[in-house]
C-alpha atoms as a PDB file:
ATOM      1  CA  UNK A   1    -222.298   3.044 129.452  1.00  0.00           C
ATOM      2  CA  UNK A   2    -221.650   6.521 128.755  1.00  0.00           C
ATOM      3  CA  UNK A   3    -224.755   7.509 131.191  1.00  0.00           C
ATOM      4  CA  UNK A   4    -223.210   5.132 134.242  1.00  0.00           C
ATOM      5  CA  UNK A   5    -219.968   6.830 133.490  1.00  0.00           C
ATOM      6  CA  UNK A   6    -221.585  10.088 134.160  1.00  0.00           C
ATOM      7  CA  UNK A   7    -223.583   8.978 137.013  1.00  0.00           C
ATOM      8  CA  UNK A   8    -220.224   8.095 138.692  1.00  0.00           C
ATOM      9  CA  UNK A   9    -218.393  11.041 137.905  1.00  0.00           C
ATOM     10  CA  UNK A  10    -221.589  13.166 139.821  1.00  0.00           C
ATOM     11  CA  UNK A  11    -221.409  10.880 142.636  1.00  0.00           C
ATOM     12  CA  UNK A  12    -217.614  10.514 143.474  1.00  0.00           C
ATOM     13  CA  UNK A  13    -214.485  11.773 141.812  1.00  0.00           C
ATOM     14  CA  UNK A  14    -211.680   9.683 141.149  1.00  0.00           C
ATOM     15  CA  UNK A  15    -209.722  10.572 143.905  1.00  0.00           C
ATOM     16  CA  UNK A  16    -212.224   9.868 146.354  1.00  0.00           C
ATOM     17  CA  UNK A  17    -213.219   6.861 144.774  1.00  0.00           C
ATOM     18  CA  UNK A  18    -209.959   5.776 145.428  1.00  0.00           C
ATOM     19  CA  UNK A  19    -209.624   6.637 149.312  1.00  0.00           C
ATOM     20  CA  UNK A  20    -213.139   4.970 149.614  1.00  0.00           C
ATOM     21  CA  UNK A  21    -211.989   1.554 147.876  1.00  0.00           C
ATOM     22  CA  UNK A  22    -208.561   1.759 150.011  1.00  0.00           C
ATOM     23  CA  UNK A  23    -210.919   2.336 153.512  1.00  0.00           C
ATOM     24  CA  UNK A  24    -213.213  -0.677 152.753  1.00  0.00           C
ATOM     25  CA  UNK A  25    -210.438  -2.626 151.541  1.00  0.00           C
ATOM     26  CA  UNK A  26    -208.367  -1.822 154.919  1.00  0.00           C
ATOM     27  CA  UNK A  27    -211.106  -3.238 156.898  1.00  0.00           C
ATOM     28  CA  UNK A  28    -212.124  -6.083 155.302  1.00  0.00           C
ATOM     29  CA  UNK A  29    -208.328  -6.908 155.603  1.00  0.00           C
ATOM     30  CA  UNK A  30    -208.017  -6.283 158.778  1.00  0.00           C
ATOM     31  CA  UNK A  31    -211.142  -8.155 159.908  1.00  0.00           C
ATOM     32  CA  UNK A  32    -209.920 -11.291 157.911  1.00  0.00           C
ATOM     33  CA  UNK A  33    -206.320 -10.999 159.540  1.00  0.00           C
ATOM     34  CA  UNK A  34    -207.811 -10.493 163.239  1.00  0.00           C
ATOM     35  CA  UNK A  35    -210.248 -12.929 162.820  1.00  0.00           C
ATOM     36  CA  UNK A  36    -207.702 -15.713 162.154  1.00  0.00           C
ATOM     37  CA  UNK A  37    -205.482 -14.318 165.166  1.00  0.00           C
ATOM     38  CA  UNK A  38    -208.915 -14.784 167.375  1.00  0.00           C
ATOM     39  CA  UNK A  39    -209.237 -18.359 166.167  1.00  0.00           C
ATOM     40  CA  UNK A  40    -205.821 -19.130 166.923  1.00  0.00           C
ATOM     41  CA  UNK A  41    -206.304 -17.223 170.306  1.00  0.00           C
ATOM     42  CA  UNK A  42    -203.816 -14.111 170.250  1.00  0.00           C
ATOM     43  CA  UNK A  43    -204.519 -11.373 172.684  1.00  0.00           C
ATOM     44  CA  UNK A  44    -205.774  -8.149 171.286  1.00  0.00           C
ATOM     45  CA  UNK A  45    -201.971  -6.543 170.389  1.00  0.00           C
ATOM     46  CA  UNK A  46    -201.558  -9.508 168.880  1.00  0.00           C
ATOM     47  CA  UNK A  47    -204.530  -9.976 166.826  1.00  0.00           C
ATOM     48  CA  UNK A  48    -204.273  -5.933 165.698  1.00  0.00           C
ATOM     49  CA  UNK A  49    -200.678  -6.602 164.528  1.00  0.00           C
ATOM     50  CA  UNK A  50    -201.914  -9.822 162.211  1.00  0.00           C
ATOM     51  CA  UNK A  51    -204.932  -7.209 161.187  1.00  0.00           C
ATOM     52  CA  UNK A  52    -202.801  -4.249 160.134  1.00  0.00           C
ATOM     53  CA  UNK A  53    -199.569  -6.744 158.455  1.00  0.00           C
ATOM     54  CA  UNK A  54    -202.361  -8.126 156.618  1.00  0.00           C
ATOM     55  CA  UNK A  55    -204.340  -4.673 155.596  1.00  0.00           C
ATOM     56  CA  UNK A  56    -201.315  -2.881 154.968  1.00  0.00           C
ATOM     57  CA  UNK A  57    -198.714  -5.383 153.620  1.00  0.00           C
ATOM     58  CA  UNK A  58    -199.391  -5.678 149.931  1.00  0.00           C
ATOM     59  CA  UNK A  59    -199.452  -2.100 149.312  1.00  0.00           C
ATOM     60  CA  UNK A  60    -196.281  -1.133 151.866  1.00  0.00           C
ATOM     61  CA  UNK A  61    -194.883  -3.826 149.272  1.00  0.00           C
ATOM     62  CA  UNK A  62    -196.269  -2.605 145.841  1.00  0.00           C
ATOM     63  CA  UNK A  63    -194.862   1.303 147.025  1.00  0.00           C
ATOM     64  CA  UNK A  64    -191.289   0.200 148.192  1.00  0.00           C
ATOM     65  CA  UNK A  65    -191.129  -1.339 144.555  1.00  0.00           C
ATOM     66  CA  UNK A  66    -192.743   1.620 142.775  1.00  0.00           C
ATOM     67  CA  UNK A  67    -190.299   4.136 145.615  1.00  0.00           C
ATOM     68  CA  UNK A  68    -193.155   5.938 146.652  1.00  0.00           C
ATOM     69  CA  UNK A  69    -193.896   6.385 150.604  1.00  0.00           C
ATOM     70  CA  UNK A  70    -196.222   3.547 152.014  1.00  0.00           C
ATOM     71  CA  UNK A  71    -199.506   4.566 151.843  1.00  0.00           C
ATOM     72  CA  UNK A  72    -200.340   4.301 155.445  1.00  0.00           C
ATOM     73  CA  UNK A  73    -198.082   6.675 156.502  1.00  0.00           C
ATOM     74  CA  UNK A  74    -199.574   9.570 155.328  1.00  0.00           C
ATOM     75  CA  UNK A  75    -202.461   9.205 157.567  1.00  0.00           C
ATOM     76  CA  UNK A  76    -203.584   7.759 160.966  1.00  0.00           C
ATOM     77  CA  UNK A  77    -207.170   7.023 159.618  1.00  0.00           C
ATOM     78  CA  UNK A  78    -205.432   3.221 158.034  1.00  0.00           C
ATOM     79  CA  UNK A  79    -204.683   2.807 161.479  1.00  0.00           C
ATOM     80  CA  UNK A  80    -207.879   3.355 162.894  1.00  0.00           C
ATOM     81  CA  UNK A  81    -209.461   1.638 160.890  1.00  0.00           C
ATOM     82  CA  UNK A  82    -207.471  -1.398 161.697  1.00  0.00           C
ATOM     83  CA  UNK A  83    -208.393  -0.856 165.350  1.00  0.00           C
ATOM     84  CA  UNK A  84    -212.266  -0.847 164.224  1.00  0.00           C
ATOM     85  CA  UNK A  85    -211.829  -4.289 163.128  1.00  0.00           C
ATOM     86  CA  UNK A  86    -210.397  -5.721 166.048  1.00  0.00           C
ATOM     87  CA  UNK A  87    -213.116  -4.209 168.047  1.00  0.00           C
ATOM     88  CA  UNK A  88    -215.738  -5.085 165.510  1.00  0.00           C
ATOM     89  CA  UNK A  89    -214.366  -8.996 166.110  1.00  0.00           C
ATOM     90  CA  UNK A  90    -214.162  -8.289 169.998  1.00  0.00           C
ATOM     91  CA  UNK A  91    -217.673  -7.400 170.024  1.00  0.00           C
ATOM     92  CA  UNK A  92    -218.830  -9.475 167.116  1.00  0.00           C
ATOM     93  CA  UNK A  93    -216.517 -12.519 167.478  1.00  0.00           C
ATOM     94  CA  UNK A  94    -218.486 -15.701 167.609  1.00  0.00           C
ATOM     95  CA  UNK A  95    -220.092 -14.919 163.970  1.00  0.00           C
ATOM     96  CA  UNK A  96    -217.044 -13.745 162.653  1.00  0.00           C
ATOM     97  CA  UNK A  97    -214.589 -16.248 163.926  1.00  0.00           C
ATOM     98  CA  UNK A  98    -217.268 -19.218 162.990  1.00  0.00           C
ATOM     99  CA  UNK A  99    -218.802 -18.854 159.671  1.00  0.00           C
ATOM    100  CA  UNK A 100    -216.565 -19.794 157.021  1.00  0.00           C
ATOM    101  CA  UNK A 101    -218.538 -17.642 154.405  1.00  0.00           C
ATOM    102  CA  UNK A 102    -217.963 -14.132 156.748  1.00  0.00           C
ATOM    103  CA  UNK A 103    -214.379 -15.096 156.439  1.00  0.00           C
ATOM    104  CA  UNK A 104    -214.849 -15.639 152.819  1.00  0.00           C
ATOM    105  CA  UNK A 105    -216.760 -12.359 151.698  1.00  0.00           C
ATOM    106  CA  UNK A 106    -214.221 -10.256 154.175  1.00  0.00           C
ATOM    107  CA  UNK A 107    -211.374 -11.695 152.473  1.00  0.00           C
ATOM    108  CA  UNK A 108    -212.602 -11.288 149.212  1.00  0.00           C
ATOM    109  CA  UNK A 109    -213.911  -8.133 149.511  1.00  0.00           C
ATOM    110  CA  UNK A 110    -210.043  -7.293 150.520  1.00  0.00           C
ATOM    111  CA  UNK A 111    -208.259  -8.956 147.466  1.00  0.00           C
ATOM    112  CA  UNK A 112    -210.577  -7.594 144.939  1.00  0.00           C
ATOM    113  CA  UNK A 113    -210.904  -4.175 146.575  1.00  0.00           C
ATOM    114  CA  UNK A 114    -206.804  -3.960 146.662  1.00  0.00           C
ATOM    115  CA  UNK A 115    -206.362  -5.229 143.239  1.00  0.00           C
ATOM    116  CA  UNK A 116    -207.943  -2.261 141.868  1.00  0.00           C
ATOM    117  CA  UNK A 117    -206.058   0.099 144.216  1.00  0.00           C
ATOM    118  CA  UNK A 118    -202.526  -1.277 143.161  1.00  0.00           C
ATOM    119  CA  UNK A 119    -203.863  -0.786 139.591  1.00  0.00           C
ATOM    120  CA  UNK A 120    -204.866   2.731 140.193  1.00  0.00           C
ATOM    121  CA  UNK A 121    -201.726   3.214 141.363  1.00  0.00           C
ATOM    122  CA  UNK A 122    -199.219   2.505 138.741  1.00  0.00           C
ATOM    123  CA  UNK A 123    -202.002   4.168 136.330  1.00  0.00           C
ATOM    124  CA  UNK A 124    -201.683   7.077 138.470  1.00  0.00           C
ATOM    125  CA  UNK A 125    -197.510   7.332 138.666  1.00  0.00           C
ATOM    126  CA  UNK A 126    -197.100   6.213 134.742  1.00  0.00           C
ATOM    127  CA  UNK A 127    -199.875   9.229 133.993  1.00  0.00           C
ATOM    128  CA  UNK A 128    -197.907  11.650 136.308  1.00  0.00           C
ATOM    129  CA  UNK A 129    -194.657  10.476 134.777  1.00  0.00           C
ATOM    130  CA  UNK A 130    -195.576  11.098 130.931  1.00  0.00           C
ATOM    131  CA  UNK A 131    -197.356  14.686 131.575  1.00  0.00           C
ATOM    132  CA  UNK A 132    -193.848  15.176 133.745  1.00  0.00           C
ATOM    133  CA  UNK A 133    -191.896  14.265 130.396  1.00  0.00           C
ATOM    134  CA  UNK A 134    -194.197  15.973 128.341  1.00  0.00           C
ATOM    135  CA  UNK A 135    -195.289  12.643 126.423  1.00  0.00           C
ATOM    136  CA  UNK A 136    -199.129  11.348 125.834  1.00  0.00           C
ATOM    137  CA  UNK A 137    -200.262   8.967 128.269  1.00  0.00           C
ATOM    138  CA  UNK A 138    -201.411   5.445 126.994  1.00  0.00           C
ATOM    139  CA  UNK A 139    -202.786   2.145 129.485  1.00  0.00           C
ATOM    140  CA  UNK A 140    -201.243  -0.225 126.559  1.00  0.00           C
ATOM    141  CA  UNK A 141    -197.387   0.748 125.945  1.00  0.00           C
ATOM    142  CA  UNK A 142    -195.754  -1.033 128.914  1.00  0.00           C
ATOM    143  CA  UNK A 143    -198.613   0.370 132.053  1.00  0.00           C
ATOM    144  CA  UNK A 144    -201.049  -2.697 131.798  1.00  0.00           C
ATOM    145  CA  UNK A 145    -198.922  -5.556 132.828  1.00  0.00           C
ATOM    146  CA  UNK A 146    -196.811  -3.989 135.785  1.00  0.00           C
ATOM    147  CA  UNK A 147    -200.599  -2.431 137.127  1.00  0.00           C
ATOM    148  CA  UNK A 148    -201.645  -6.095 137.010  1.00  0.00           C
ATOM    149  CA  UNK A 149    -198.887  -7.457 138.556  1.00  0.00           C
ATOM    150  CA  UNK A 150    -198.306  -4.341 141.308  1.00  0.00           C
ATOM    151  CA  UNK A 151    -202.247  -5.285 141.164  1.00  0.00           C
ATOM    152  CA  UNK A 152    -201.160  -8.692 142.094  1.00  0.00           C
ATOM    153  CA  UNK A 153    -198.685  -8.617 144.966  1.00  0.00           C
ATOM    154  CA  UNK A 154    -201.340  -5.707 146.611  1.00  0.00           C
ATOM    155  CA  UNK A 155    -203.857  -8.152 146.966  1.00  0.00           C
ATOM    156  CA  UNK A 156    -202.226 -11.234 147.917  1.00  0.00           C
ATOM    157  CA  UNK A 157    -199.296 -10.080 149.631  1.00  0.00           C
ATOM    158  CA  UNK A 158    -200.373  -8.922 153.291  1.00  0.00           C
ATOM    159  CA  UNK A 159    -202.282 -12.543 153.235  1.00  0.00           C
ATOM    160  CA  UNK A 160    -199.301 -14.213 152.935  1.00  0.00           C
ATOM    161  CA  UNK A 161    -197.041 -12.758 155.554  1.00  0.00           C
ATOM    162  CA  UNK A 162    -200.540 -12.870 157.300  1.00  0.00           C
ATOM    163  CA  UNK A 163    -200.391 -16.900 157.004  1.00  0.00           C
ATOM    164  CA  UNK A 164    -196.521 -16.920 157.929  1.00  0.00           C
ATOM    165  CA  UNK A 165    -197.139 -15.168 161.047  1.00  0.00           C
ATOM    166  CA  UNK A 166    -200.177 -17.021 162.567  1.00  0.00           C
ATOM    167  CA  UNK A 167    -197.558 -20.539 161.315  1.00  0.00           C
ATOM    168  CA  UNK A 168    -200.299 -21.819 158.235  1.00  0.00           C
ATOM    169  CA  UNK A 169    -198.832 -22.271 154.760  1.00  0.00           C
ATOM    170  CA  UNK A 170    -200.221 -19.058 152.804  1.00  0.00           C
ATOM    171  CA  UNK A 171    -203.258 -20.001 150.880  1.00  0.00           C
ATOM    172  CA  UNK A 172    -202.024 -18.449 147.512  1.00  0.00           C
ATOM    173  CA  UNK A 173    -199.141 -21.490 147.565  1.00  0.00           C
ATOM    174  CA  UNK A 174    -202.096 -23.816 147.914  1.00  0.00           C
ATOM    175  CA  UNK A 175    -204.410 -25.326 145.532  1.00  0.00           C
ATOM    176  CA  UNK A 176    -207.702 -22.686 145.456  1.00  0.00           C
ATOM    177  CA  UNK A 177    -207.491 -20.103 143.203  1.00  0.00           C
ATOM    178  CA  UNK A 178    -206.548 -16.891 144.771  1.00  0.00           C
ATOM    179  CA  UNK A 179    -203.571 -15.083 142.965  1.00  0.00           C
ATOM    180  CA  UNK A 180    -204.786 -16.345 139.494  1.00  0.00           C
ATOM    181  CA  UNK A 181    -208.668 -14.616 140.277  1.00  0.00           C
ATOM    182  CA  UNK A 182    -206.970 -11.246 140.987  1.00  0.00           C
ATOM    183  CA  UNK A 183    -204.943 -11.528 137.733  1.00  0.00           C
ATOM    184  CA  UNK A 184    -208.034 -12.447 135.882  1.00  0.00           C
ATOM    185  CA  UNK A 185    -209.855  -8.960 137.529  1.00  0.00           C
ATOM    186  CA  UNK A 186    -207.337  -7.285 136.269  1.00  0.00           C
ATOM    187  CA  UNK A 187    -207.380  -8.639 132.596  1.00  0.00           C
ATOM    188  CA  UNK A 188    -210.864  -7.402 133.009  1.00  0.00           C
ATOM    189  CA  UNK A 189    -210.013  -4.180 133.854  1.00  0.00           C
ATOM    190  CA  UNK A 190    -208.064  -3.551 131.092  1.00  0.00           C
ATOM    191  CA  UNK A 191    -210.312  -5.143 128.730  1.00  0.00           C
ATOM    192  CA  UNK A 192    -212.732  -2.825 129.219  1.00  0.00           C
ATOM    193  CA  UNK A 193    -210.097  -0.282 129.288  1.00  0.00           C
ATOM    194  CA  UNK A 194    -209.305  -0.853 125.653  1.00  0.00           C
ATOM    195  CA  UNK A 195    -212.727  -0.304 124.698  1.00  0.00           C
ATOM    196  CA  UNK A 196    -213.198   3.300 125.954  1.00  0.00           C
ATOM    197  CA  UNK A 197    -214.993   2.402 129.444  1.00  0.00           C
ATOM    198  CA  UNK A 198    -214.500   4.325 132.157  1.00  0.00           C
ATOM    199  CA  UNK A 199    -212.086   3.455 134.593  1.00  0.00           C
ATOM    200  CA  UNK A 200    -214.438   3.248 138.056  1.00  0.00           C
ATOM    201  CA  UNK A 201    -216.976   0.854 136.369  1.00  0.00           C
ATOM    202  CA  UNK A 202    -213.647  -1.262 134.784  1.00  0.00           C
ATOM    203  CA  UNK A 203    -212.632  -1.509 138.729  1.00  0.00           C
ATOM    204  CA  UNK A 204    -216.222  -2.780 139.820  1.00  0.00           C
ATOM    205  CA  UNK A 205    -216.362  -4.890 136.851  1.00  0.00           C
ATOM    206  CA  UNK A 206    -212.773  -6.240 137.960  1.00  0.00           C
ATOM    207  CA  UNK A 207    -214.068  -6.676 141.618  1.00  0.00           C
ATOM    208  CA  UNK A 208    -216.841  -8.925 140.332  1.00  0.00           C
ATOM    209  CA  UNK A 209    -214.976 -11.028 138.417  1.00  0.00           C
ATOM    210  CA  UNK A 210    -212.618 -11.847 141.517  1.00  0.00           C
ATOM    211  CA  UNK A 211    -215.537 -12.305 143.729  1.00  0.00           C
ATOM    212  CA  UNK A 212    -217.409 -14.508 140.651  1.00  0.00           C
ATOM    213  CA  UNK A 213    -214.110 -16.488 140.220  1.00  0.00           C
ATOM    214  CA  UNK A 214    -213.255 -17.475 143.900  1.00  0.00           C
ATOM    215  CA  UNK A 215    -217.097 -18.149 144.716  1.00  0.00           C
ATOM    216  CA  UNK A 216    -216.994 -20.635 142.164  1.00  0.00           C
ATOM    217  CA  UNK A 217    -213.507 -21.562 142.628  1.00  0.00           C
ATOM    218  CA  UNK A 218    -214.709 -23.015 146.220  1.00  0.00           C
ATOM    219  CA  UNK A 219    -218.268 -23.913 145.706  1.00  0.00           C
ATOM    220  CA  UNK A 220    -217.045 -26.579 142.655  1.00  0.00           C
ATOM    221  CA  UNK A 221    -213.676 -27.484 144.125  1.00  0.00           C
ATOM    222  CA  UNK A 222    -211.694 -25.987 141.605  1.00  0.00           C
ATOM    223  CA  UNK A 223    -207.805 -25.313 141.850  1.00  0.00           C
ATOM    224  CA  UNK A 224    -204.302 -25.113 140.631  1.00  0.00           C
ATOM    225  CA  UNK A 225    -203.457 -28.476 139.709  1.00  0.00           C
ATOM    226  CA  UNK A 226    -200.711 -29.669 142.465  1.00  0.00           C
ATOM    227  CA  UNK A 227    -197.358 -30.079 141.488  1.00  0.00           C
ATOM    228  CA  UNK A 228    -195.930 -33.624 141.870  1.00  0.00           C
ATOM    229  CA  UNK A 229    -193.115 -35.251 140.415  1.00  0.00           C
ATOM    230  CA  UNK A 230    -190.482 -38.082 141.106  1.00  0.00           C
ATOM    231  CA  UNK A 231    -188.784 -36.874 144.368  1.00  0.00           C
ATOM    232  CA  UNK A 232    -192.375 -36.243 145.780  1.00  0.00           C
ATOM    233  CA  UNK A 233    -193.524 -39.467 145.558  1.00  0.00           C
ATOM    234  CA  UNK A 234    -189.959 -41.099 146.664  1.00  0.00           C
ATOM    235  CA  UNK A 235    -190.637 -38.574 150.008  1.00  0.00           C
ATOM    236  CA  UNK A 236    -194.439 -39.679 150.456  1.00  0.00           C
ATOM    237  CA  UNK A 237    -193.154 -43.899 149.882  1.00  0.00           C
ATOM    238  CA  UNK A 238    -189.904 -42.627 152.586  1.00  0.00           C
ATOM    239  CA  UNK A 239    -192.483 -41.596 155.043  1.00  0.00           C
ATOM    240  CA  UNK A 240    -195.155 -44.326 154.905  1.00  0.00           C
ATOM    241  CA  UNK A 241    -192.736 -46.775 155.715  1.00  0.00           C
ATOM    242  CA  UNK A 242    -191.445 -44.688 158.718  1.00  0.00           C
ATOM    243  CA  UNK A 243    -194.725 -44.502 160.030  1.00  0.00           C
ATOM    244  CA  UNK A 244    -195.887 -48.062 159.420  1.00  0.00           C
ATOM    245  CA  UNK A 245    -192.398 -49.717 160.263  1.00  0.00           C
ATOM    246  CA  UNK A 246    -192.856 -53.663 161.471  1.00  0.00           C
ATOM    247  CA  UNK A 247    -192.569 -53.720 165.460  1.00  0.00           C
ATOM    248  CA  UNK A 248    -189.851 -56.465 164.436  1.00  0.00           C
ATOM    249  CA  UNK A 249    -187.965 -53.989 162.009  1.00  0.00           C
ATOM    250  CA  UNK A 250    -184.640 -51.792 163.093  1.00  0.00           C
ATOM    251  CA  UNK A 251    -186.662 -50.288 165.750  1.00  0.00           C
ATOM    252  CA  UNK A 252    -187.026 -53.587 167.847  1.00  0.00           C
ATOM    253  CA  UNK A 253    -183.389 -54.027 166.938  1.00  0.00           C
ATOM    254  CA  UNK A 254    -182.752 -51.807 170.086  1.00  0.00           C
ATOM    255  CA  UNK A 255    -184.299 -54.081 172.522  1.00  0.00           C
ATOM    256  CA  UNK A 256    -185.969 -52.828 175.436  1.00  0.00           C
ATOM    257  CA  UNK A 257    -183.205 -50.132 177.118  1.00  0.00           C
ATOM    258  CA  UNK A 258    -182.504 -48.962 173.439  1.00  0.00           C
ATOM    259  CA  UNK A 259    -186.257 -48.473 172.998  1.00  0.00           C
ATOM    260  CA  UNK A 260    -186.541 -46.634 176.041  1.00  0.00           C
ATOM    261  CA  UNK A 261    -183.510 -43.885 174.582  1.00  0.00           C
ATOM    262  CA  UNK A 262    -185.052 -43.625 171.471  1.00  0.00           C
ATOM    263  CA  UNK A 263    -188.249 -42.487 173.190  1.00  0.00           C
ATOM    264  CA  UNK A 264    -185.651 -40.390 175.408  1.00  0.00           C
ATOM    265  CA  UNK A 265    -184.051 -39.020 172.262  1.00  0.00           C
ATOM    266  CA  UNK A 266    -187.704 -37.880 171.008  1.00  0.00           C
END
């Protein structure tokens, strides 16, 4: 471990690291927001304004919480890069906007990839903020939990306004695990956090884990259990008889000019 760890540190320095996860991350966000704007057949301003909510979303989130700047704002290149992955779908758009599994590595890539990033991030302002106060730094006394959840809402966040704006219901409120894979990355993380591994192979570590967890997740079917209870079954019983009523029921009751008001009223 302690030779990868060096191997790492020759190749790319934290920060860069960093700016390199949040680049790739920003595309493959992008290209999963624009290629769900191309299925639903937005024109390009469109389909670059689904891209960049859902690219930049989770972390413009995750920094208004932590009151830092957004991220994207201190340079054009998020922006760009946006624009590359409407073009890449404009010139690429039948393989993109068809294959369920381009969609799938794209968005995972963009999850896992951002998970890390809103970890690094609160690791980064807790560190700044102890050397500031002139106290020692530690992951475990209060940092692991709000990285993980900052982690959290970076991930999944631009997905769901993505969903709200393109009129789906997001696909972390629905039964495949999405949220809960990210969350499980980041217990990863911080697992190998505890036991003295460096930081960049923790985040690849995490990034495997989401991208192990929601492979499986869809290739067995497995979910979030669905949350029924009384008043959901009352609704479901409500609406089968409303859509099965008897010809001869209330509806017949209006005779022929009533029937034709109803349809009217509809």
């Amino acid at each position: 471990m302690d030779a990868l760890a060096e191997f790492f540190g020759r190749l790319i320095g934290p920060g860069i690291f960093l700016e390199v996860l949040t680049q790739i991350g920003t595309f493959a966000g992008a290209v999963s927001g624009v290629r769900l704007a191309s299925a639903k057949r937005f024109d390009w301003f469109g389909a670059y304004v689904i891209g960049f909510i859902t690219a930049m979303g989770g972390g413009t989130l995750r920094d208004v919480l932590l009151r830092q700047e957004p991220f994207w704002l201190a340079t054009p290149s998020y922006l760009i890069t946006t624009l590359v992955a409407v073009l890449a779908i404009a010139l690429f758009g039948r393989r993109f906007i068809t294959e369920q599994v381009t969609w799938f590595v794209f968005d995972t890539i963009s999850i896992s990839v951002f998970m890390v990033i809103g970890i690094e991030k609160v690791i980064m302002i807790e560190r700044e903020a102890a050397l500031a106060a002139g106290a020692s730094f530690s992951y475990f006394h209060g940092c692991w939990w709000r990285a993980i959840v900052m982690g959290v809402l970076t991930a999944v966040f631009g997905g769901v306004m993505r969903d709200i704006c393109i009129n789906e219901v997001p696909l972390i409120f629905r039964k495949e695990i999405y949220a809960l894979a990210c969350a499980a990355g980041g217990f990863a993380y911080f697992g190998l956090i505890a036991v003295k591994i460096d930081s960049r192979i923790a985040a690849v570590v995490c990034i495997a884990t989401i991208f192990l967890l929601r492979a499986l997740a869809i290739k067995y079917h497995l979910g979030v259990p669905v949350l029924t209870g009384r008043r959901a079954k009352i609704l479901h019983h409500h609406h089968h008889q409303h859509t099965h009523a008897p010809h001869g029921g209330p509806r017949a009751g209006l005779g022929k000019e009533g029937g034709k008001g109803a349809e009217a009223a509809r």
